[in-house]
Structures are given as structure tokens and as C-alpha cells.
Protein backbone atom coordinates (compact mmCIF):
# COMPACT_ATOMS: atom_id res chain seq x y z
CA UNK A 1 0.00 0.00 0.00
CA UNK A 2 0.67 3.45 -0.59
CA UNK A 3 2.99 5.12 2.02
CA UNK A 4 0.37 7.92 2.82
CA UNK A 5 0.06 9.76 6.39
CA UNK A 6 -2.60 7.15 7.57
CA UNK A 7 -3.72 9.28 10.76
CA UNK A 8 -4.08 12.37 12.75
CA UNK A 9 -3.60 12.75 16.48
CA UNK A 10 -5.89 16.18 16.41
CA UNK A 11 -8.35 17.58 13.72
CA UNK A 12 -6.04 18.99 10.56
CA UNK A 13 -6.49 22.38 11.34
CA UNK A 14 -7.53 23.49 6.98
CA UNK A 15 -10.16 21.20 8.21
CA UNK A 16 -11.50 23.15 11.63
CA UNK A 17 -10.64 26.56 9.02
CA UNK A 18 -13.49 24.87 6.49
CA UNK A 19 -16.02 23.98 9.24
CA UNK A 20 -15.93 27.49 10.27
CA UNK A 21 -17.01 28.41 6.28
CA UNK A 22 -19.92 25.84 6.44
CA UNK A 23 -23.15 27.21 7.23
CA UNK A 24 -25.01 24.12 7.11
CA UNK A 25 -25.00 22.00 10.54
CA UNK A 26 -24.82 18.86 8.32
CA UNK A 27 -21.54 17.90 7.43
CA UNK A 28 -19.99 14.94 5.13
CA UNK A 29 -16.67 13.73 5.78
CA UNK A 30 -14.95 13.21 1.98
CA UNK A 31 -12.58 14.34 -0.64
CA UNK A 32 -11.95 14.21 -4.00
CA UNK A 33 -8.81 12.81 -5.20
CA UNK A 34 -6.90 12.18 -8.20
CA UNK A 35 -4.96 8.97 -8.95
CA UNK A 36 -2.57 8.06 -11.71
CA UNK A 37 -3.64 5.25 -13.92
CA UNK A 38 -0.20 3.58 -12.74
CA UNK A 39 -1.16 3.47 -9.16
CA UNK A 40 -4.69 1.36 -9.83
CA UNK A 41 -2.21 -0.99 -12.01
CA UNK A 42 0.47 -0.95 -9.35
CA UNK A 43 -2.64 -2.14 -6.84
CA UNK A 44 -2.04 1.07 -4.56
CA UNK A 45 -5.93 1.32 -4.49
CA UNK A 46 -6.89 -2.55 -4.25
CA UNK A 47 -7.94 -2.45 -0.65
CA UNK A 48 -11.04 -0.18 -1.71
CA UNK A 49 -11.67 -1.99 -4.69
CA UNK A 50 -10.18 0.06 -7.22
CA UNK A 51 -8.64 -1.99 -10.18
CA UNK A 52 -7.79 -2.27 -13.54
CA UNK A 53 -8.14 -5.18 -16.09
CA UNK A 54 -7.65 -4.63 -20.13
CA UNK A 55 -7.69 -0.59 -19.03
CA UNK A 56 -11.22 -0.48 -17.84
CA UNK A 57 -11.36 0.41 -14.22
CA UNK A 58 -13.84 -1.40 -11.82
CA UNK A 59 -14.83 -0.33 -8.39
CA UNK A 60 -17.43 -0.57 -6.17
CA UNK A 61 -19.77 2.30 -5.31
CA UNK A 62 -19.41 1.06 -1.47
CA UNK A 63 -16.65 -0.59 0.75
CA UNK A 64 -16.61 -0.98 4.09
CA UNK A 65 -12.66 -0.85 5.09
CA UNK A 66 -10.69 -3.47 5.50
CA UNK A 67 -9.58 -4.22 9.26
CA UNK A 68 -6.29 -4.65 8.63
CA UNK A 69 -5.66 -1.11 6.69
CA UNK A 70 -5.07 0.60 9.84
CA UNK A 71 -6.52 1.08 12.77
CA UNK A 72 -9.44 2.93 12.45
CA UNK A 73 -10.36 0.67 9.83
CA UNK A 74 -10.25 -1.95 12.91
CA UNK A 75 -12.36 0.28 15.17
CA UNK A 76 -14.73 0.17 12.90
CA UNK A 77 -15.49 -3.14 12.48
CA UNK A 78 -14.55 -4.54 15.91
CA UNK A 79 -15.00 -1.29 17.98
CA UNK A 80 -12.41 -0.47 20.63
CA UNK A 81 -11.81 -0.92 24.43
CA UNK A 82 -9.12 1.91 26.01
CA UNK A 83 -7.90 1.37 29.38
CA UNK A 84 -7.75 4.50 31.25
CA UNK A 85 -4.83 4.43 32.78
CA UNK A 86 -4.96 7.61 34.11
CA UNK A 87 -8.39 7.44 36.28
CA UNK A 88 -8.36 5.91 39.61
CA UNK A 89 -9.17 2.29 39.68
CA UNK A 90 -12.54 0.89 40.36
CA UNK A 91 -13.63 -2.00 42.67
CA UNK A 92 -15.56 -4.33 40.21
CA UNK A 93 -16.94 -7.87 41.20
CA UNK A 94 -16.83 -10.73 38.84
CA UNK A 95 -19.01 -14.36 39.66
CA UNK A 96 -18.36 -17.97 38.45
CA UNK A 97 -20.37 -20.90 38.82
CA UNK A 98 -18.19 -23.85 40.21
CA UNK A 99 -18.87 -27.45 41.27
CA UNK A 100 -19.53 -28.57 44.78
CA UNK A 101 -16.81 -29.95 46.69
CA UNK A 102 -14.93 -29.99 42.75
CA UNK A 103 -17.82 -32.81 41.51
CA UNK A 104 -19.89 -31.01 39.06
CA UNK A 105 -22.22 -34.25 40.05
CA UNK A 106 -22.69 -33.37 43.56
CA UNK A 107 -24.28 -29.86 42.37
CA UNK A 108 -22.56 -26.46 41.93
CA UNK A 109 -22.83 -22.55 43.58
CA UNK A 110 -21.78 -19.44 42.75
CA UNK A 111 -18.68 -17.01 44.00
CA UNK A 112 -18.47 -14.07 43.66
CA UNK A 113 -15.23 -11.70 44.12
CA UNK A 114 -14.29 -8.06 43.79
CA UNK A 115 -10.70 -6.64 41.78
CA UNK A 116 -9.35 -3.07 41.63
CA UNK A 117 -9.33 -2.60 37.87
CA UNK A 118 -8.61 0.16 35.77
CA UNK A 119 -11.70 2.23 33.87
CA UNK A 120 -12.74 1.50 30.19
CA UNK A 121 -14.23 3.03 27.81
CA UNK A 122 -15.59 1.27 25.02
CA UNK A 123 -16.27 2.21 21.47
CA UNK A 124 -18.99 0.16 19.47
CA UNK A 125 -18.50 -0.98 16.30
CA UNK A 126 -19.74 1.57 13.68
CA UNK A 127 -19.97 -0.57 10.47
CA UNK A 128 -19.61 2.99 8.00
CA UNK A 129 -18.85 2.54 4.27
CA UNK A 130 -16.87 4.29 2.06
CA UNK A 131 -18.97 5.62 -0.99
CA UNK A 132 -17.07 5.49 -4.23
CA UNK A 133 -17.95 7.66 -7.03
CA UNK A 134 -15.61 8.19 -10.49
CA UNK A 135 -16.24 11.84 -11.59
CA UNK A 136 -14.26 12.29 -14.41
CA UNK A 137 -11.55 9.99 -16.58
CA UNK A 138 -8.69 10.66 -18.54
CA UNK A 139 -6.27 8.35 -20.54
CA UNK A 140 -3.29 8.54 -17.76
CA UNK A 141 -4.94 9.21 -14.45
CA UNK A 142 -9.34 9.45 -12.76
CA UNK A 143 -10.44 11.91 -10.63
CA UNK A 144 -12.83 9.66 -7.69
CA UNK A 145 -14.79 11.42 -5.04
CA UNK A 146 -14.70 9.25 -1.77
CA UNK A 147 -16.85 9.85 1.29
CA UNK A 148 -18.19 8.21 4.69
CA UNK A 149 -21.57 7.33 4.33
CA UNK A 150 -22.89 8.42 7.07
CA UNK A 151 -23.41 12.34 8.00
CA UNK A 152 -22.01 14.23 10.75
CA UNK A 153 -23.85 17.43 12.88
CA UNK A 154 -22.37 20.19 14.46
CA UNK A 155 -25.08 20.07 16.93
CA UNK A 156 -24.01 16.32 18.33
CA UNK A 157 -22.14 16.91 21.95
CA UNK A 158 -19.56 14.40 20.03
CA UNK A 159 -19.38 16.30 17.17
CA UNK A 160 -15.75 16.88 17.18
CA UNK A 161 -14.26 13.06 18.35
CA UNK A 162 -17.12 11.62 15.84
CA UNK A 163 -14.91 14.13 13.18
CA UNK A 164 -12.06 13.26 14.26
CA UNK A 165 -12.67 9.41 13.59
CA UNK A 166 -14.18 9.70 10.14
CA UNK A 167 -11.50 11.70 9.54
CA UNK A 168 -8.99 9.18 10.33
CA UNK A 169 -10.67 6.50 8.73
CA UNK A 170 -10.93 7.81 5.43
CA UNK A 171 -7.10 9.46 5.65
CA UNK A 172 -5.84 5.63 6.07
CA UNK A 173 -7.64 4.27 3.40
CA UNK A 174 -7.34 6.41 0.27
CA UNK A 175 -4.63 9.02 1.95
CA UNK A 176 -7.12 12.17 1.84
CA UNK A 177 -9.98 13.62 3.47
CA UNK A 178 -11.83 16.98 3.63
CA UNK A 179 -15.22 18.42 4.75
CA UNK A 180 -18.16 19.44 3.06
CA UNK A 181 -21.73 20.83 3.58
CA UNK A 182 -24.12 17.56 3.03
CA UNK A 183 -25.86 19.49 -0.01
CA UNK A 184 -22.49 20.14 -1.86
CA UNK A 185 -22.28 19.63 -5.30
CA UNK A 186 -19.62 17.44 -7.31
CA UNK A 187 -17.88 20.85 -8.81
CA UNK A 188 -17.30 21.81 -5.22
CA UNK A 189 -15.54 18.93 -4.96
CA UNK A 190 -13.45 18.97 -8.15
CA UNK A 191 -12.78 22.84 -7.14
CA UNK A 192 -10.99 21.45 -3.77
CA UNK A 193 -8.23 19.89 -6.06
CA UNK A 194 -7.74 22.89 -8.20
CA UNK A 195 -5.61 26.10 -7.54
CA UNK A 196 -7.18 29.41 -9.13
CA UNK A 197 -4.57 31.58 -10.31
CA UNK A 198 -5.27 35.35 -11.25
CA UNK A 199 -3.24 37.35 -13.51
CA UNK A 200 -2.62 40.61 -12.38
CA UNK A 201 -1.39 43.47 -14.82
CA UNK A 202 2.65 44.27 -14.51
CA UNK A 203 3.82 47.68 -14.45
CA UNK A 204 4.89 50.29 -11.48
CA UNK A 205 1.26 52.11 -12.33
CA UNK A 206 -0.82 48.82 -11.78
CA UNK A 207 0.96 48.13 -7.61
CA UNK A 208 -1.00 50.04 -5.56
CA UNK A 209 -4.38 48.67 -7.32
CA UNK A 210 -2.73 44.92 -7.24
CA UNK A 211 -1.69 45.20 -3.70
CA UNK A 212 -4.83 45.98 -3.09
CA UNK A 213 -6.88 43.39 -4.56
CA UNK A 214 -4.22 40.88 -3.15
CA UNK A 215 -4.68 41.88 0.56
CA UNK A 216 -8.40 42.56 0.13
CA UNK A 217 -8.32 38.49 -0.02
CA UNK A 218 -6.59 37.99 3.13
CA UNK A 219 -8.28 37.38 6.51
CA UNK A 220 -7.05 39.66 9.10
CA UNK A 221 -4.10 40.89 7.62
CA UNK A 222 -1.24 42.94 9.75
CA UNK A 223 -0.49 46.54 9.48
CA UNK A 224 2.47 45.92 7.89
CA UNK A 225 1.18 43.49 4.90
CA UNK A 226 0.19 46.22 2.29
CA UNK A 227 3.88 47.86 2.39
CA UNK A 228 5.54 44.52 2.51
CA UNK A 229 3.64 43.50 -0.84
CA UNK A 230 4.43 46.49 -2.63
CA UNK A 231 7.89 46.18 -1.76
CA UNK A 232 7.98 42.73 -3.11
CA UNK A 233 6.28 43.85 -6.29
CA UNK A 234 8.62 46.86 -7.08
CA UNK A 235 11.43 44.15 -7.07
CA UNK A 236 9.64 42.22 -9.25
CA UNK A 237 9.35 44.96 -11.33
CA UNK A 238 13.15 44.56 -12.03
CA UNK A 239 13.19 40.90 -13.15
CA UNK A 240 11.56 41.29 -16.85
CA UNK A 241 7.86 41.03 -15.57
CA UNK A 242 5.20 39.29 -17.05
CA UNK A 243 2.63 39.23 -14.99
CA UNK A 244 1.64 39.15 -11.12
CA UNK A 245 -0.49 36.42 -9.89
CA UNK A 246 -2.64 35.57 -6.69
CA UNK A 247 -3.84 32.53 -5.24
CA UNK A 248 -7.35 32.00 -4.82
CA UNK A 249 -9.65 29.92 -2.41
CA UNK A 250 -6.91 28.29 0.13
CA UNK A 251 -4.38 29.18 -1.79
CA UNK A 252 -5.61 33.11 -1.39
CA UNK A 253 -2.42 34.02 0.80
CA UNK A 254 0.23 33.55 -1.81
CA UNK A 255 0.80 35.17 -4.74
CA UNK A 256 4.04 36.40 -6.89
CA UNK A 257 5.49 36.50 -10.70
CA UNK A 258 5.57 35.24 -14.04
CA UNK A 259 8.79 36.30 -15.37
CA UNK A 260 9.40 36.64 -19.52
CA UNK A 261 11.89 33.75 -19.33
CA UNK A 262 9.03 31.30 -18.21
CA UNK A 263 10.03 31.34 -14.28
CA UNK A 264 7.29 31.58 -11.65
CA UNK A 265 7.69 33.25 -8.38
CA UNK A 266 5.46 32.45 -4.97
CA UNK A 267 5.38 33.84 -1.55
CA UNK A 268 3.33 33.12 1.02
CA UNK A 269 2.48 36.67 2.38
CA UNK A 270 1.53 35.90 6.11
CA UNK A 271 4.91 33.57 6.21
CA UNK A 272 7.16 35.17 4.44
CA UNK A 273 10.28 33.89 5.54
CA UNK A 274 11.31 32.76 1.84
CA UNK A 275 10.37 33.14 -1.98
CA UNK A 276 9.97 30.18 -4.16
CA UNK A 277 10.89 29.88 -7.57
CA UNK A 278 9.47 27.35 -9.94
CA UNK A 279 10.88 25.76 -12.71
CA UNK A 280 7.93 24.85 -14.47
CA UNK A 281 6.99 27.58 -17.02
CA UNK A 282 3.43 29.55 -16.29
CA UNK A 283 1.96 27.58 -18.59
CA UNK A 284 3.10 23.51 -16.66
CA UNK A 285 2.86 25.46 -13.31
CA UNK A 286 -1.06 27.05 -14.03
CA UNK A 287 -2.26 23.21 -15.10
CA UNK A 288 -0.94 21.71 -11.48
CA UNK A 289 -3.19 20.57 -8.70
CA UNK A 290 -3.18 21.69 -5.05
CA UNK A 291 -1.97 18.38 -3.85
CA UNK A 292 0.78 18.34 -7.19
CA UNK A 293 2.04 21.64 -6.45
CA UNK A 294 2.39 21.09 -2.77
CA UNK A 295 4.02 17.76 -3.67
CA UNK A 296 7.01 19.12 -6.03
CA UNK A 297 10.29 18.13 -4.86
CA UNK A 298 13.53 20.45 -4.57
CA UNK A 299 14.59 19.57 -8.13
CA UNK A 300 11.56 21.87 -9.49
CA UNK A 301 11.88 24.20 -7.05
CA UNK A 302 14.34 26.98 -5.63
CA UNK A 303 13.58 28.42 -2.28
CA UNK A 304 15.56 31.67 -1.18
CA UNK A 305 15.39 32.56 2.50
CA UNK A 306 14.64 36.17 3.20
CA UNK A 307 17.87 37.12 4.34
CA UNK A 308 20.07 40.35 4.00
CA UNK A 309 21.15 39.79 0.58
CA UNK A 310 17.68 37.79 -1.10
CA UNK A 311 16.94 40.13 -3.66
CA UNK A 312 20.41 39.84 -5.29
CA UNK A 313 19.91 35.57 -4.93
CA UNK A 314 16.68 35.61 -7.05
CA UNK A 315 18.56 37.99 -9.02
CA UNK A 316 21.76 35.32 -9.48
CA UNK A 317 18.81 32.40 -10.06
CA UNK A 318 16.81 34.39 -12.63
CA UNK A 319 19.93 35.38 -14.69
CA UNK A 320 21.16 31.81 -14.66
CA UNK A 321 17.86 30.80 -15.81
CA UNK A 322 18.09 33.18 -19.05
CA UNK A 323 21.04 32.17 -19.97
């Protein structure tokens, strides 16, 4: 299987961000995901049924998770008993029938006796499937939309373990998971894998209307934000601009440069410690998923730390770049 992260010891907190978004109390526990043809022939996906024979892809439209995927794929099948070991014991008494005088013939009584044990608490079994839809298909790689099948509410006293759980059982299985309102459509699914770039004009006239469109999507931004981005965007102004661009959606706090030699800069404005500089021209980088682009590996991309002398380092990168 797949070496994904298979669980979480607290709620992913992109996840408590979305739940704050959601109006609706009802909430489904899902994502959407794509996978690489090569992974469903390499068997990555065989514990939920995904497969491939003669390159038709079968599945089933519900699963209930294997045991032995992880553990909450246990939990849910055989539920769970947790010794709490940090709760002062209990006195609890226990009774056996035994035989009289060690005949069973001669008749039999019961004993009973008492033991200090530690608390339980047990979890039942909860039996939830995994619903399995295929939303769109391409030649190299499908785009499937997995969920729990059973909903969540806010207004539940457990709300938050019970999110907790489904979250962890769906992360083991197919290495994902997300939130959405129970009435969601499948587009706002396929928009949770996307990143939605803007292009912004280039030009010294066009940075006080840009910086202002790029902090007007940031949530409580500092004082110091709007000078900092204009600042970054006069230097840009030196590299042989093409265009500015801003994130969108989650990716709202980053935004940077497409430079004439095909080069893409990205900072992330509230931690800007270092800019990023991508190897892929605009038009590879523009095409990449949210999971793909925070998946590329040091051989795509250049990060300079924001230290005295940064501007002259993207300066010694871009010019290497041209040449």
C-alpha cells in the first residue's frame, strides 16, 4: 500500500478553518482525489476496490474498510476498548459458577469476588462505508470522489471526536480527506483539487491597485502586509515582468510572478520567511493541482530565504535561468 500519512492525532487544522465556512450543521466527511492510472495498475488502491483489467477500471460504489488497513479501519469493524490508565481504579466484582466440593455431580454454587481494575471506555463498532464515485476519466490518471456514508452534525455533543474518527478512517484508506456541507455539489468537490490563479497586470502604475486586490483576499491581515507586498512587487518589477499572480480559495495568501523567461515566483504573504521559484513555465505550473504543487520536490523548485542579501539571490537564479 501506498505510504500515505494514515492518521491524525488532532483535527487537521484546513479542516477546523473549512467547518468554520460551512453554514449548514450537516456535514460529510470526503474528498476528491486524483490517482494516476499507474497506481490502480500498481494495486495502490486494491484495498477499496479500485482496479484495472484490459484498461477499464472497476470499483465498487461502497466498501466498508478493510480491518487490517489501519486502525481505524479496525475500530470500525470490531470497535475499541481503552484502558484508562490515568483514572483511579474501580472495585468491580466478577461471579463464576463452580462445582460442589470440585464434583460437578454433587451440584454447583456461585462465587463471587471483587478486583481493583482500571476504567474502560468502550467504542462500538460503527460498520460505516466508504462511498465510491468516479467523476471524471482521462487516458493517464481518474479523478474519484470518496466519502463516509454516514453524515455528521455540528449540533451532536460528540461532534468533534465523531470528526475526528471519520476523519482518520478515510485518511488511512485512500490518503485524503476533507469536509463538506451535506448538499455540496460534485464541482465543489473537483474545485478542492484545483488552484485558481489570477493574472494581475505588470507595471509600477498597476501596484498600488494589485496590492490591493491581493490583501483585500486575506483574513485579518497585519499593518504591515500592504507595504511589505508592494515592496515585493517593485522588485519584481526589475526581473523582466510578465505578470503578477494571486492565489485563490486556500491558496488566497500567496501570490508572486511570471517572469518573460518562463520562471514563476510564490510567496506566502503571512509567512514570508522565503520566496519560491518554480521551474515549471506559467503555462506547466497554471495546469498543477493543489496536492501536485504542494508535492514538487527540490529539483523543481528553488527556495531563497529572506535574508540580508535575497533580492540579489533571485537575481543570481533568474539570470542563470536566461542564460
Amino acid at each position: 500500500m501506498k505510504k500515505w500519512k494514515k492518521n491524525f492525532r488532532k483535527i487537521p487544522s484546513e479542516i477546523l478553518n473549512k467547518l468554520k465556512q460551512i453554514d449548514s450543521n450537516e456535514i460529510i466527511v470526503a474528498c476528491a482525489k486524483k490517482i494516476p492510472v499507474s497506481d490502480i495498475e500498481n494495486g495502490i488502491y486494491e484495498h477499496v476496490g479500485i482496479t484495472i483489467s484490459n484498461s477499464s477500471i472497476s470499483f465498487d460504489e461502497s466498501i466498508t474498510p478493510e480491518p487490517d488497513t489501519g486502525r481505524y479501519s479496525k475500530y470500525n469493524v470490531f470497535g475499541r476498548v481503552i484502558i484508562l490508565k490515568h483514572l483511579p481504579k474501580i472495585t468491580v466484582s466478577y461471579s463464576a459458577e463452580v462445582p460442589d466440593f470440585g464434583d460437578w455431580s454433587k451440584g454447583s454454587h456461585d462465587i463471587t469476588w471483587t478486583r481493583e481494575v482500571y476504567q474502560r471506555e468502550t467504542w462500538m463498532p460503527r460498520n460505516l462505508c466508504i462511498n465510491i464515485q468516479l467523476l471524471e476519466q482521462k487516458d493517464d490518471e481518474s479523478l474519484f470522489k470518496f466519502s463516509i456514508d454516514t453524515p455528521l452534525s455540528k449540533l451532536d455533543s460528540y461532534f468533534m471526536d465523531d470528526l475526528l474518527y471519520y476523519c482518520n478512517l478515510l485518511q488511512e484508506n485512500v490518503g485524503a480527506c476533507d469536509v463538506f456541507a451535506s448538499d455540496s455539489k460534485t464541482s465543489d468537490y473537483i474545485d478542492t483539487l484545483y488552484v485558481d490563479w489570477e493574472l494581475l497586470p505588470p507595471g509600477t502604475r498597476n501596484i498600488d491597485r494589485n496590492a490591493h486586490i491581493i490583501l483585500s483576499s486575506i483574513r485579518n491581515p497585519n499593518p504591515n502586509m500592504g507595504k511589505e507586498i508592494k515592496e515585493r512587487m517593485e522588485f519584481f518589477e526589475s526581473l523582466n515582468l510578465q505578470a503578477y499572480i494571486r492565489g485563490k480559495n486556500k491558496f488566497s495568501q500567496y501570490f508572486g510572478a511570471v517572469l518573460k523567461n518562463g520562471l514563476v515566483i510564490l510567496e506566502n504573504i503571512r509567512y514570508g520567511n522565503a520566496i519560491y521559484i518554480f521551474k515549471k513555465n506559467w503555462e506547466e505550473f497554471s495546469k498543477l493541482s493543489r496536492t501536485e504543487l504542494l508535492s514538487l520536490r527540490s529539483t523543481d523548485i528553488i527556495r531563497v530565504i529572506h535574508t540580508n542579501n535575497w533580492k540579489n539571490n533571485i537575481r543570481i537564479v533568474v539570470e542563470r535561468a536566461s542564460s
